[in-house]
N, C-alpha and C. Protein backbone atom coordinates (compact mmCIF):
# COMPACT_ATOMS: atom_id res chain seq x y z
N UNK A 1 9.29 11.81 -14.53
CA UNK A 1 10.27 10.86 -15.00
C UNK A 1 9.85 9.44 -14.60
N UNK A 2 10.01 9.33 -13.50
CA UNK A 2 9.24 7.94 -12.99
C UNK A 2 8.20 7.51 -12.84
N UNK A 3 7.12 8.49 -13.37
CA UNK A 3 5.57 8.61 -14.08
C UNK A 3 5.47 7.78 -15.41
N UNK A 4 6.63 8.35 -16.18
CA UNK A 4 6.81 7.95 -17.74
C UNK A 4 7.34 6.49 -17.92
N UNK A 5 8.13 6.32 -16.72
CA UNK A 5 8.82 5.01 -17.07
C UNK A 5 8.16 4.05 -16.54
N UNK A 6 6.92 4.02 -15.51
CA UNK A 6 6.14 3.26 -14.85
C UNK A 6 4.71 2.99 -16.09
N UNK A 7 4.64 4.13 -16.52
CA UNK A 7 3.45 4.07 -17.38
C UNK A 7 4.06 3.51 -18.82
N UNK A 8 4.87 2.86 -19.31
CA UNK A 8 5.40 2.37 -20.21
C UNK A 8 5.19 1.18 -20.23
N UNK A 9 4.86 0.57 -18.93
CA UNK A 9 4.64 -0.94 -18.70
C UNK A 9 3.64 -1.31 -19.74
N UNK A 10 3.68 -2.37 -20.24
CA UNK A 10 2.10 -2.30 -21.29
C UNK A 10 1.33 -3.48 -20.37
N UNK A 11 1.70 -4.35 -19.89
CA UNK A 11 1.06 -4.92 -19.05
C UNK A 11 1.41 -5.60 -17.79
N UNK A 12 0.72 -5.95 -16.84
CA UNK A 12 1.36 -6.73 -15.73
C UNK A 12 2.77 -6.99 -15.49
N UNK A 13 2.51 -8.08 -16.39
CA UNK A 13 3.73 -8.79 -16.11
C UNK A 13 5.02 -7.57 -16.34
N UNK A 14 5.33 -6.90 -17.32
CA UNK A 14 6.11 -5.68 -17.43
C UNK A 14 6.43 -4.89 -16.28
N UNK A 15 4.86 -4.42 -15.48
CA UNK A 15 4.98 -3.37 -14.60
C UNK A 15 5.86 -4.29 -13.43
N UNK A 16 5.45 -5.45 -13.51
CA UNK A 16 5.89 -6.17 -12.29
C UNK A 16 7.70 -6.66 -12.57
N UNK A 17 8.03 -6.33 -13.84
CA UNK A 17 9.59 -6.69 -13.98
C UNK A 17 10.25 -4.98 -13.44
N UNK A 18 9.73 -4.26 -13.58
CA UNK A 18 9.59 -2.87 -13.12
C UNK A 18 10.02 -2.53 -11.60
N UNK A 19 9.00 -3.11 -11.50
CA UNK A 19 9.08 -3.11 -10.03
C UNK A 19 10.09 -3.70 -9.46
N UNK A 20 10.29 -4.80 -10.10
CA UNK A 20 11.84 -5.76 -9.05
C UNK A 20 12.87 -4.84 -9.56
N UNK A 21 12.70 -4.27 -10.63
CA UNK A 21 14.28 -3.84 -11.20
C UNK A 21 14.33 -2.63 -10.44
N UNK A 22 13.09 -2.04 -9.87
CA UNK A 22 13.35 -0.72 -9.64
C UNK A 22 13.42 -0.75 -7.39
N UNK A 23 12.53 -1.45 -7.09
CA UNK A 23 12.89 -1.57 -6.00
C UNK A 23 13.57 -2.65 -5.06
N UNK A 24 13.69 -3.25 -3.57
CA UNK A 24 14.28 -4.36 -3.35
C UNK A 24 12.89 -4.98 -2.92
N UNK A 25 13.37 -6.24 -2.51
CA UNK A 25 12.27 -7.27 -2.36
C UNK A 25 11.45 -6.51 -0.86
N UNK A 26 12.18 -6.35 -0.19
CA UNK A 26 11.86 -5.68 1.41
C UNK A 26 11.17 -4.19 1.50
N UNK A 27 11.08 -3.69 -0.05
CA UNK A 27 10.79 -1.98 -0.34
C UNK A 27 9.29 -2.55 -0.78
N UNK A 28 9.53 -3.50 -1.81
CA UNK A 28 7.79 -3.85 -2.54
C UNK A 28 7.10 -4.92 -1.16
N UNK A 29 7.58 -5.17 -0.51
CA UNK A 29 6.96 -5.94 0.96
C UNK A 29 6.48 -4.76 1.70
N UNK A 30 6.96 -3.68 1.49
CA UNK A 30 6.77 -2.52 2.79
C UNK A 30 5.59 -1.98 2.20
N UNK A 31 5.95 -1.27 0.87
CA UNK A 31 4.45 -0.94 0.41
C UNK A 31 3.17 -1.60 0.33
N UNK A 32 3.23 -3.01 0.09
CA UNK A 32 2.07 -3.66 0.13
C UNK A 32 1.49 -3.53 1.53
N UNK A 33 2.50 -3.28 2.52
CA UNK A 33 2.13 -3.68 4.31
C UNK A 33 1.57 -1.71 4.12
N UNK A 34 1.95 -1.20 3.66
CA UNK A 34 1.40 0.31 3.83
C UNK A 34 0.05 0.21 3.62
N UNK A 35 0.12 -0.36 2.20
CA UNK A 35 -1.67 -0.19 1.95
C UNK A 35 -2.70 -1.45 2.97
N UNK A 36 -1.95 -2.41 2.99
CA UNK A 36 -2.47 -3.34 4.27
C UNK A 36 -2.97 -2.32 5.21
N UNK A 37 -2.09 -1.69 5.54
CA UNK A 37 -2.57 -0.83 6.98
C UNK A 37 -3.43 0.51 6.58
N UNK A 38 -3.27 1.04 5.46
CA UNK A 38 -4.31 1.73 5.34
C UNK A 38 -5.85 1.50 4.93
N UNK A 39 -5.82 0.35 4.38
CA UNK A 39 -7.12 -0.75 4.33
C UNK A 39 -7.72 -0.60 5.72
N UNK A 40 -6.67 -1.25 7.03
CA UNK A 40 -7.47 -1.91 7.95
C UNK A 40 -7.61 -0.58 8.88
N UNK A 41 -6.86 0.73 8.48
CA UNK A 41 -7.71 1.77 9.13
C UNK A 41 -8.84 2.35 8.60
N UNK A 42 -9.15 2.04 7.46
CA UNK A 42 -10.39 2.89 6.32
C UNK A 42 -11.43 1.93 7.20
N UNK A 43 -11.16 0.31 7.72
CA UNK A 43 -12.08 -0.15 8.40
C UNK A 43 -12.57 -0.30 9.91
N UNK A 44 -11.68 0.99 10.34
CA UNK A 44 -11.70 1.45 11.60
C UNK A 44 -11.53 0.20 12.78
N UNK A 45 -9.99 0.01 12.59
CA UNK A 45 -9.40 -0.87 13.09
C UNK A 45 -8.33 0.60 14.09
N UNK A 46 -8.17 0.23 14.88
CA UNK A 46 -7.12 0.75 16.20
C UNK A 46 -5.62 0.62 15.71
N UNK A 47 -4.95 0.89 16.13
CA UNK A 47 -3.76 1.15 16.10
C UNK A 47 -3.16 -0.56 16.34
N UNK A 48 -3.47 -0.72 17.15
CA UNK A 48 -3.06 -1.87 18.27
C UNK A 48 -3.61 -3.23 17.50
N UNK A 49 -4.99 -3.02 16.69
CA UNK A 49 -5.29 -4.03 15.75
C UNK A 49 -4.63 -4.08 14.65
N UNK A 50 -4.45 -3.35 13.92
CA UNK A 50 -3.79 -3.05 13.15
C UNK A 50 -2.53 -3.85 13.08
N UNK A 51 -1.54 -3.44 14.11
CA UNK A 51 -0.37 -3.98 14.32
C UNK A 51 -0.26 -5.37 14.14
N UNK A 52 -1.18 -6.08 14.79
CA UNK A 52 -2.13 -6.90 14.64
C UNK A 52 -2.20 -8.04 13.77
N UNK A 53 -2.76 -7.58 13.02
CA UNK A 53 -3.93 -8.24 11.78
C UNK A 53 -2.94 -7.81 10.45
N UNK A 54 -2.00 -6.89 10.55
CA UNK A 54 -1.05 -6.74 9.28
C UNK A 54 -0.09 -8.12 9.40
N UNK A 55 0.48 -8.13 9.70
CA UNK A 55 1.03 -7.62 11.14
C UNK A 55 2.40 -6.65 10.73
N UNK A 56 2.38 -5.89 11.75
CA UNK A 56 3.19 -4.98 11.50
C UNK A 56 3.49 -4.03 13.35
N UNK A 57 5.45 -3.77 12.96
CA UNK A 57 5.15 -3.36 14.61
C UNK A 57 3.99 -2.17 15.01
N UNK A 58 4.25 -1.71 16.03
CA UNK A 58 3.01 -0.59 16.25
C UNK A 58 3.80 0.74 15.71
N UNK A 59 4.60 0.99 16.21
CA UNK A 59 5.72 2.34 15.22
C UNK A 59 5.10 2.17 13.44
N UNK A 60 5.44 1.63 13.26
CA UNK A 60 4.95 1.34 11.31
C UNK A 60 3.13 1.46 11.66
N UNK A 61 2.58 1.24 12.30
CA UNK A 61 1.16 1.37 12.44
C UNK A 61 0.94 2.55 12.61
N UNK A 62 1.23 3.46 13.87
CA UNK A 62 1.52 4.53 14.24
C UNK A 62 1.71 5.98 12.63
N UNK A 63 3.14 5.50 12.19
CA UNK A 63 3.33 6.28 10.88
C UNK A 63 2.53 5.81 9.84
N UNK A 64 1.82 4.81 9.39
CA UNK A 64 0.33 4.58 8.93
C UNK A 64 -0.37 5.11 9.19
N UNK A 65 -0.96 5.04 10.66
CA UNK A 65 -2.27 5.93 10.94
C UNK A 65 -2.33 7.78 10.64
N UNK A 66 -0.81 8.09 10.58
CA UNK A 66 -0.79 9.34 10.60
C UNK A 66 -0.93 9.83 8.96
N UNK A 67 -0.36 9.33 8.63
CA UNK A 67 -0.48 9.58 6.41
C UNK A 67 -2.17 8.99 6.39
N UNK A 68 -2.14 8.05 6.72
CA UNK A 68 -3.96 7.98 6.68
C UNK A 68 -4.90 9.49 6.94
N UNK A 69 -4.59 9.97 8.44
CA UNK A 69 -5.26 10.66 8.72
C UNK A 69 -5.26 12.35 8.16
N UNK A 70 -3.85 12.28 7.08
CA UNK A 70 -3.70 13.64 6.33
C UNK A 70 -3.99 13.38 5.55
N UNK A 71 -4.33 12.33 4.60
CA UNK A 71 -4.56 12.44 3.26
C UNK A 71 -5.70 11.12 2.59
N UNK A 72 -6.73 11.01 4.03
CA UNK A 72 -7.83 10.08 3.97
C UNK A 72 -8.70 9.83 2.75
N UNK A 73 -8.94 11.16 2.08
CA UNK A 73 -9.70 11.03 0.78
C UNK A 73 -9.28 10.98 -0.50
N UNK A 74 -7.79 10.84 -0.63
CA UNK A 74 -6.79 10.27 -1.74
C UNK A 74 -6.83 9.15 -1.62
N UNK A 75 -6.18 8.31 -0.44
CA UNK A 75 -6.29 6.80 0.13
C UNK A 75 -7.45 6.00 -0.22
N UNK A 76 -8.28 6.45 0.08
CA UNK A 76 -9.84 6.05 0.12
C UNK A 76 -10.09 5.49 -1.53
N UNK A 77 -9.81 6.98 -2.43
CA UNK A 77 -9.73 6.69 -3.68
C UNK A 77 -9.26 5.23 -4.04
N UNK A 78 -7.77 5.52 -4.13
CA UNK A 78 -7.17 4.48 -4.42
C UNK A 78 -7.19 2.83 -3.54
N UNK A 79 -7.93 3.00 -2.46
CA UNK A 79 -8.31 1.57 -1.87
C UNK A 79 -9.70 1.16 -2.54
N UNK A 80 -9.84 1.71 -3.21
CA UNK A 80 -11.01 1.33 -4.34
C UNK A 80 -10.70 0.82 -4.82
N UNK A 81 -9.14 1.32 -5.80
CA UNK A 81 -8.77 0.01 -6.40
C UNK A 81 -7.45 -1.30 -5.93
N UNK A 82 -7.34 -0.75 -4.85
CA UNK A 82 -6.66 -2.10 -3.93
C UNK A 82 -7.65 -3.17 -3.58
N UNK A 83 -8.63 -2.48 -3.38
CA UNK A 83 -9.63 -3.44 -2.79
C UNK A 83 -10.75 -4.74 -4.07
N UNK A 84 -10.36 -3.99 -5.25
CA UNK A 84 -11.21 -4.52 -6.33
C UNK A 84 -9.87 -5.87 -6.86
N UNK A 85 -8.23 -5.32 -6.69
CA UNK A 85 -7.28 -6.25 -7.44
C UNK A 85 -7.30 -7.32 -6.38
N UNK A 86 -7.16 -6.73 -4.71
CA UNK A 86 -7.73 -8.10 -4.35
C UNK A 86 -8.65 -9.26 -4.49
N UNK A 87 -9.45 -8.74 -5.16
CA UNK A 87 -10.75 -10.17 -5.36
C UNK A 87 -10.21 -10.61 -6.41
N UNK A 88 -9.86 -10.21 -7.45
CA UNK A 88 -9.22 -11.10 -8.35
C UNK A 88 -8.44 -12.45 -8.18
């Protein structure tokens, strides 16, 4: 359901009216800080850096490092393409 209605976006700007309508400002801040922190563990950054350099407390680092460390080669995938929309 929320596959279909995300993939309907036809472009950017759409997906991104999407997004506000669908989450709060503090929900699309959290996710971006998720993949922040799973970035700066793929670059074998510590817990404590992490917290850090996101910045983010160490608890939210902590439950980062742990979804990192179950599901590293999904993440990985997709920081391929976190890492490519950043240079843009």
């Amino acid at each position: 359901m929320l596959y279909q209605l995300f993939l309907s976006a036809h472009n950017q700007a759409e997906f991104e009216q999407l997004l506000q309508l669908t989450f709060t400002e503090h929900e699309r801040d959290m996710m971006v800080e998720r993949w922040k922190i799973f970035d700066a563990f793929d670059k074998g950054m510590s817990q404590r850096e992490v917290s850090k350099t996101v910045p983010c407390s160490i608890v939210t680092a902590t439950r980062g490092a742990k979804v990192y460390r179950e599901n590293k080669e999904v993440i990985k995938k997709f920081l391929e393409v976190w890492r490519k929309a950043e240079e843009v």
